[in-house]
N, C-alpha and C. Protein backbone atom coordinates (compact mmCIF):
# COMPACT_ATOMS: atom_id res chain seq x y z
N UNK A 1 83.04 104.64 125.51
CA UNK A 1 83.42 104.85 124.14
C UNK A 1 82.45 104.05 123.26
N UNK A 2 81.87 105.03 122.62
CA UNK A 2 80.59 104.21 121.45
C UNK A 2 81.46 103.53 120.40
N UNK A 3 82.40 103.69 119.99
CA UNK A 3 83.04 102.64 119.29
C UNK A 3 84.80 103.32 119.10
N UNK A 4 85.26 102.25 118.77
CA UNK A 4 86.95 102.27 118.23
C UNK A 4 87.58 103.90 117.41
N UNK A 5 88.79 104.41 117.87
CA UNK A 5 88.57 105.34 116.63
C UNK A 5 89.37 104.98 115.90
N UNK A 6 89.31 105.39 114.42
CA UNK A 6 89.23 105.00 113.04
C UNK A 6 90.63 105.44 112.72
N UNK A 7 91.96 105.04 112.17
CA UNK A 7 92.80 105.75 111.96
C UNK A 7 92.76 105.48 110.54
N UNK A 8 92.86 107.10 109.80
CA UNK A 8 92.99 107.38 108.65
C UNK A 8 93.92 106.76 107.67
N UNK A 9 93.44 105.40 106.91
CA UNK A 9 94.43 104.98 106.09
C UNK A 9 94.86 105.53 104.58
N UNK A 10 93.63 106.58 104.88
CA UNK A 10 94.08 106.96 103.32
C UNK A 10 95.53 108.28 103.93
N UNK A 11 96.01 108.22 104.41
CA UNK A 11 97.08 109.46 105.37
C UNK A 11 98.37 108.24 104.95
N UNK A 12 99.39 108.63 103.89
CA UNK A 12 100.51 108.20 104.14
C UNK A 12 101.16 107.90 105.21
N UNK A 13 101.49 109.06 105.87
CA UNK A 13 102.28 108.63 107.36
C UNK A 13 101.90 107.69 108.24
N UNK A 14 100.00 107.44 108.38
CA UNK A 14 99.14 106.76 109.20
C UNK A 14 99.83 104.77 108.17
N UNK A 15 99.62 105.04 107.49
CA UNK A 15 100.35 103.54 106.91
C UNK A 15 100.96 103.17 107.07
N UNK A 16 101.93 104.34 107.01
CA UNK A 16 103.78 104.02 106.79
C UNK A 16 103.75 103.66 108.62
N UNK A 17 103.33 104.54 109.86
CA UNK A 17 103.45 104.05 110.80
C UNK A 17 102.95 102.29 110.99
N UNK A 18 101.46 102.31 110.33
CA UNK A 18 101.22 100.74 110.80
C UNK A 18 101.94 99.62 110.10
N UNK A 19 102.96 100.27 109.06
CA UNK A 19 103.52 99.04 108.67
C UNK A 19 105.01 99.03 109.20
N UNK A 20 105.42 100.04 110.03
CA UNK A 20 106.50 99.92 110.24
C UNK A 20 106.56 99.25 112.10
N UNK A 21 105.37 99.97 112.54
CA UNK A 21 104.80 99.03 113.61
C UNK A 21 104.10 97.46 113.75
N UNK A 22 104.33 96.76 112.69
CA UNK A 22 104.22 95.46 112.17
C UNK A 22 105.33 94.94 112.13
N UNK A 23 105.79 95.77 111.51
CA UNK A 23 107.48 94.97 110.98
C UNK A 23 108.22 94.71 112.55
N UNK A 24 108.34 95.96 113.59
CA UNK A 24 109.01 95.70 114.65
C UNK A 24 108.01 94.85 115.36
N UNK A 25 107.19 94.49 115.57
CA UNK A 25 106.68 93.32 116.20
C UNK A 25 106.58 91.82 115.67
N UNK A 26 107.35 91.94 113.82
CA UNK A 26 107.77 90.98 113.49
C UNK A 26 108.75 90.07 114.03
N UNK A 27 109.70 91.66 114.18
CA UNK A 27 111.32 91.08 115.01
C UNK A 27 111.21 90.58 115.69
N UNK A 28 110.29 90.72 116.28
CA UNK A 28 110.00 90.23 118.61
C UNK A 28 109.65 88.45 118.70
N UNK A 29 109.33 88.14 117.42
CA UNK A 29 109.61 86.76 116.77
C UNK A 29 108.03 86.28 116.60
N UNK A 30 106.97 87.18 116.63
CA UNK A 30 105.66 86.28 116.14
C UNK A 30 105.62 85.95 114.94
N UNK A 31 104.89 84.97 114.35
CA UNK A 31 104.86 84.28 112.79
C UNK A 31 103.93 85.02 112.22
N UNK A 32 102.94 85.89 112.52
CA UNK A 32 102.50 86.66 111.97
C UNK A 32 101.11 87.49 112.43
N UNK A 33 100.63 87.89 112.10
CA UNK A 33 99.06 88.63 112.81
C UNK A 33 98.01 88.00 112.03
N UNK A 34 96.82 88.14 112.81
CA UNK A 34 94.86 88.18 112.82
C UNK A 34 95.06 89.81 112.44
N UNK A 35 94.21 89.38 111.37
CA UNK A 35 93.70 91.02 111.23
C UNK A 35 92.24 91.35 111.21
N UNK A 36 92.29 92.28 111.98
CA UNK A 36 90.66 92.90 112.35
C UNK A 36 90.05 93.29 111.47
N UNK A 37 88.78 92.84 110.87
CA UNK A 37 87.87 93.53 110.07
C UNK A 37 88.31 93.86 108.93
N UNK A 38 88.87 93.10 108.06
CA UNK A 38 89.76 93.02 106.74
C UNK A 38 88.76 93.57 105.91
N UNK A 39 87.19 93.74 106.00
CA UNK A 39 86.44 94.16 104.99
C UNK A 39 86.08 95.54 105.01
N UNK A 40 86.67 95.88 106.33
CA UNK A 40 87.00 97.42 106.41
C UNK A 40 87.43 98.87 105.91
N UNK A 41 89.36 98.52 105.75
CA UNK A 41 89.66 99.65 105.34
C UNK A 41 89.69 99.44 103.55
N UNK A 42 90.81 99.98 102.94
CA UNK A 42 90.86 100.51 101.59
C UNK A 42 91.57 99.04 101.23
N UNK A 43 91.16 97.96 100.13
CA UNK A 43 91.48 96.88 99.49
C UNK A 43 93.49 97.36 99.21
N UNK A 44 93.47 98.56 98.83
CA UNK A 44 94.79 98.97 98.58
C UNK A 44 95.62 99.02 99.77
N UNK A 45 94.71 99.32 100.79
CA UNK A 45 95.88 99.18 102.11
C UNK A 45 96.59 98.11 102.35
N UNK A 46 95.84 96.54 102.48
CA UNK A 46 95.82 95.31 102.17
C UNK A 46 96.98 95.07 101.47
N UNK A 47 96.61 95.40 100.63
CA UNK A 47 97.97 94.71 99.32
C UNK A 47 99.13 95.65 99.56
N UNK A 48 99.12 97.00 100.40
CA UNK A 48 100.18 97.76 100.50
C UNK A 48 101.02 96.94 101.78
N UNK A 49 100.22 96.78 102.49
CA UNK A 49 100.77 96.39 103.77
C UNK A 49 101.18 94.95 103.46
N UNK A 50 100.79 94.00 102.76
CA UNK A 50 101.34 92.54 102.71
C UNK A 50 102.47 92.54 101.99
N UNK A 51 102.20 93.61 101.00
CA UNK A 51 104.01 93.51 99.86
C UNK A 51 104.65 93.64 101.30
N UNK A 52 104.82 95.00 101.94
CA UNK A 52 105.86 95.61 102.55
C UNK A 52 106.27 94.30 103.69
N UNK A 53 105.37 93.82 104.41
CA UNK A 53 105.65 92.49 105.54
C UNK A 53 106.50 91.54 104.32
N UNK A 54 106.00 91.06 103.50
CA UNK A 54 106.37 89.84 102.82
C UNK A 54 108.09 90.30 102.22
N UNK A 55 108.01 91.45 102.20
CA UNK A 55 109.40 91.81 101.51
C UNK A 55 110.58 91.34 102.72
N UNK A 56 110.15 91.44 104.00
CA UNK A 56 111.31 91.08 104.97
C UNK A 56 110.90 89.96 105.84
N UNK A 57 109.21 89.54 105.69
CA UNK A 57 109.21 89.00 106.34
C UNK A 57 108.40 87.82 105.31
N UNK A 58 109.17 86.73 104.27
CA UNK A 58 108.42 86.08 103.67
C UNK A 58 107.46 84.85 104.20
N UNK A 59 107.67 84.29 105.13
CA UNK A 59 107.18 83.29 105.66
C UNK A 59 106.08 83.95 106.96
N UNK A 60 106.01 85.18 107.00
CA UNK A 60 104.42 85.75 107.62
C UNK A 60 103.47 85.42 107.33
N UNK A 61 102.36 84.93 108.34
CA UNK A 61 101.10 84.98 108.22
C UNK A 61 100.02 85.59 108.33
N UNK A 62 99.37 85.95 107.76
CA UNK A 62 98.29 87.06 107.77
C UNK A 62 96.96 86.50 107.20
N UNK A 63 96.45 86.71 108.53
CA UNK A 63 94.87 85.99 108.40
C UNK A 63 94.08 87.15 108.92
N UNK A 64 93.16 86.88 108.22
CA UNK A 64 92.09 87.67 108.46
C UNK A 64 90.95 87.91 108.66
N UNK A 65 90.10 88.73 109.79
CA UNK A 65 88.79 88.14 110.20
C UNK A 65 87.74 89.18 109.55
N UNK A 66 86.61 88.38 109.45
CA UNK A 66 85.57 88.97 108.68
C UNK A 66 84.55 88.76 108.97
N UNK A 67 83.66 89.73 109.77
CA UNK A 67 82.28 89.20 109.63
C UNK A 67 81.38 89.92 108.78
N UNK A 68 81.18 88.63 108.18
CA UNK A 68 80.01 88.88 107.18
C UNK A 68 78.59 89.08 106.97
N UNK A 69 78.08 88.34 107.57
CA UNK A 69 76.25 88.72 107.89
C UNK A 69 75.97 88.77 106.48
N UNK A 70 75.50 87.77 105.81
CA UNK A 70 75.15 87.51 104.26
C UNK A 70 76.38 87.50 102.60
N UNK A 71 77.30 87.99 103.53
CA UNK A 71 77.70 88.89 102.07
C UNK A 71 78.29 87.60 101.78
N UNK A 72 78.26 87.50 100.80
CA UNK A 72 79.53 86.21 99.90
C UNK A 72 80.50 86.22 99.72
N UNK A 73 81.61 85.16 100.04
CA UNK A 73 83.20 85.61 99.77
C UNK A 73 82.98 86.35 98.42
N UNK A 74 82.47 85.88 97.45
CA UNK A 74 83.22 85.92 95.70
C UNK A 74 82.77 87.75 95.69
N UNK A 75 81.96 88.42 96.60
CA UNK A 75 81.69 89.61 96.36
C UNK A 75 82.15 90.79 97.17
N UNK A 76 83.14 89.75 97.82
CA UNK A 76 84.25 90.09 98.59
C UNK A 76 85.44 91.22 97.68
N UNK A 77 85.75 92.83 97.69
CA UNK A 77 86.57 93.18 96.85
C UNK A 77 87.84 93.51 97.80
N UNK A 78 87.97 92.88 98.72
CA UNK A 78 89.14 93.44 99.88
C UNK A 78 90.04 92.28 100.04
N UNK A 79 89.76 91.28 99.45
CA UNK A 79 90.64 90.21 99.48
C UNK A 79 90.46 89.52 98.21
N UNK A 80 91.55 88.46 98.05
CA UNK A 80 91.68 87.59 97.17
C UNK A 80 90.89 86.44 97.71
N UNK A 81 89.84 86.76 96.76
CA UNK A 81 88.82 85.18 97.37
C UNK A 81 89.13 84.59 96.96
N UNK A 82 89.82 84.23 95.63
CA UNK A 82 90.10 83.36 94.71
C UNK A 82 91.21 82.22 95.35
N UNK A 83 91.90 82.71 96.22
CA UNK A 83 92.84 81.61 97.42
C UNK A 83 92.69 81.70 98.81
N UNK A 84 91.48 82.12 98.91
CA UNK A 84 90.90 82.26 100.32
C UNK A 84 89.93 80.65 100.55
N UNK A 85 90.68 80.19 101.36
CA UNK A 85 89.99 78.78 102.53
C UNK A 85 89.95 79.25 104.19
N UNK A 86 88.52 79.46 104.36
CA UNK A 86 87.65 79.48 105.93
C UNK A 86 88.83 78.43 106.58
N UNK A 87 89.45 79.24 107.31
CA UNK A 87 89.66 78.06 108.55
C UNK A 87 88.27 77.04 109.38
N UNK A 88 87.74 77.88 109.79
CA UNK A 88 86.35 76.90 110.55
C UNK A 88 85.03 77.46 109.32
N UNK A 89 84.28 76.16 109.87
CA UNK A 89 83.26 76.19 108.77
C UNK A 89 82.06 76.62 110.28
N UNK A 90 81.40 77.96 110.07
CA UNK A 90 80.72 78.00 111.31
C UNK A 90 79.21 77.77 110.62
């Protein structure tokens, strides 16, 4: 497999499944997920998917990984850089 396949986030149902498949692996008692390649999908998915966790699950964590290769947080439009702190300084 030359790479991962891509599930369509702009597809309502494709959302509504990954956030409802979040939520039940909330229950199972983890504190929260790593998320893959946050600079990826649609900035709106992001903020769709954190309301919906935070609504039942307020004390979730959601971190997120990014590789960057030059780019600068501040030109970052997929996250809130503005309260974003690097865990490790590599």
């Amino acid at each position: 497999m030359k790479e991962f396949p891509k599930i369509n986030l702009a597809n309502p149902e494709a959302r509504l499944y990954i956030i409802k498949a979040s939520k039940y692996r909330l229950n199972c008692c983890p504190d929260g997920y790593r998320l893959d390649q946050v600079i990826c999908p649609n900035p709106n998915f992001w903020k769709e998917i954190n309301s919906e966790i935070k609504k039942d699950f307020t004390e979730a964590a959601l971190i997120g990984e990014a590789r960057m290769k030059g780019i600068k947080i501040c030109e970052l439009k997929t996250i809130n850089h503005n309260n974003t702190k690097p865990l490790f300084k590599i």
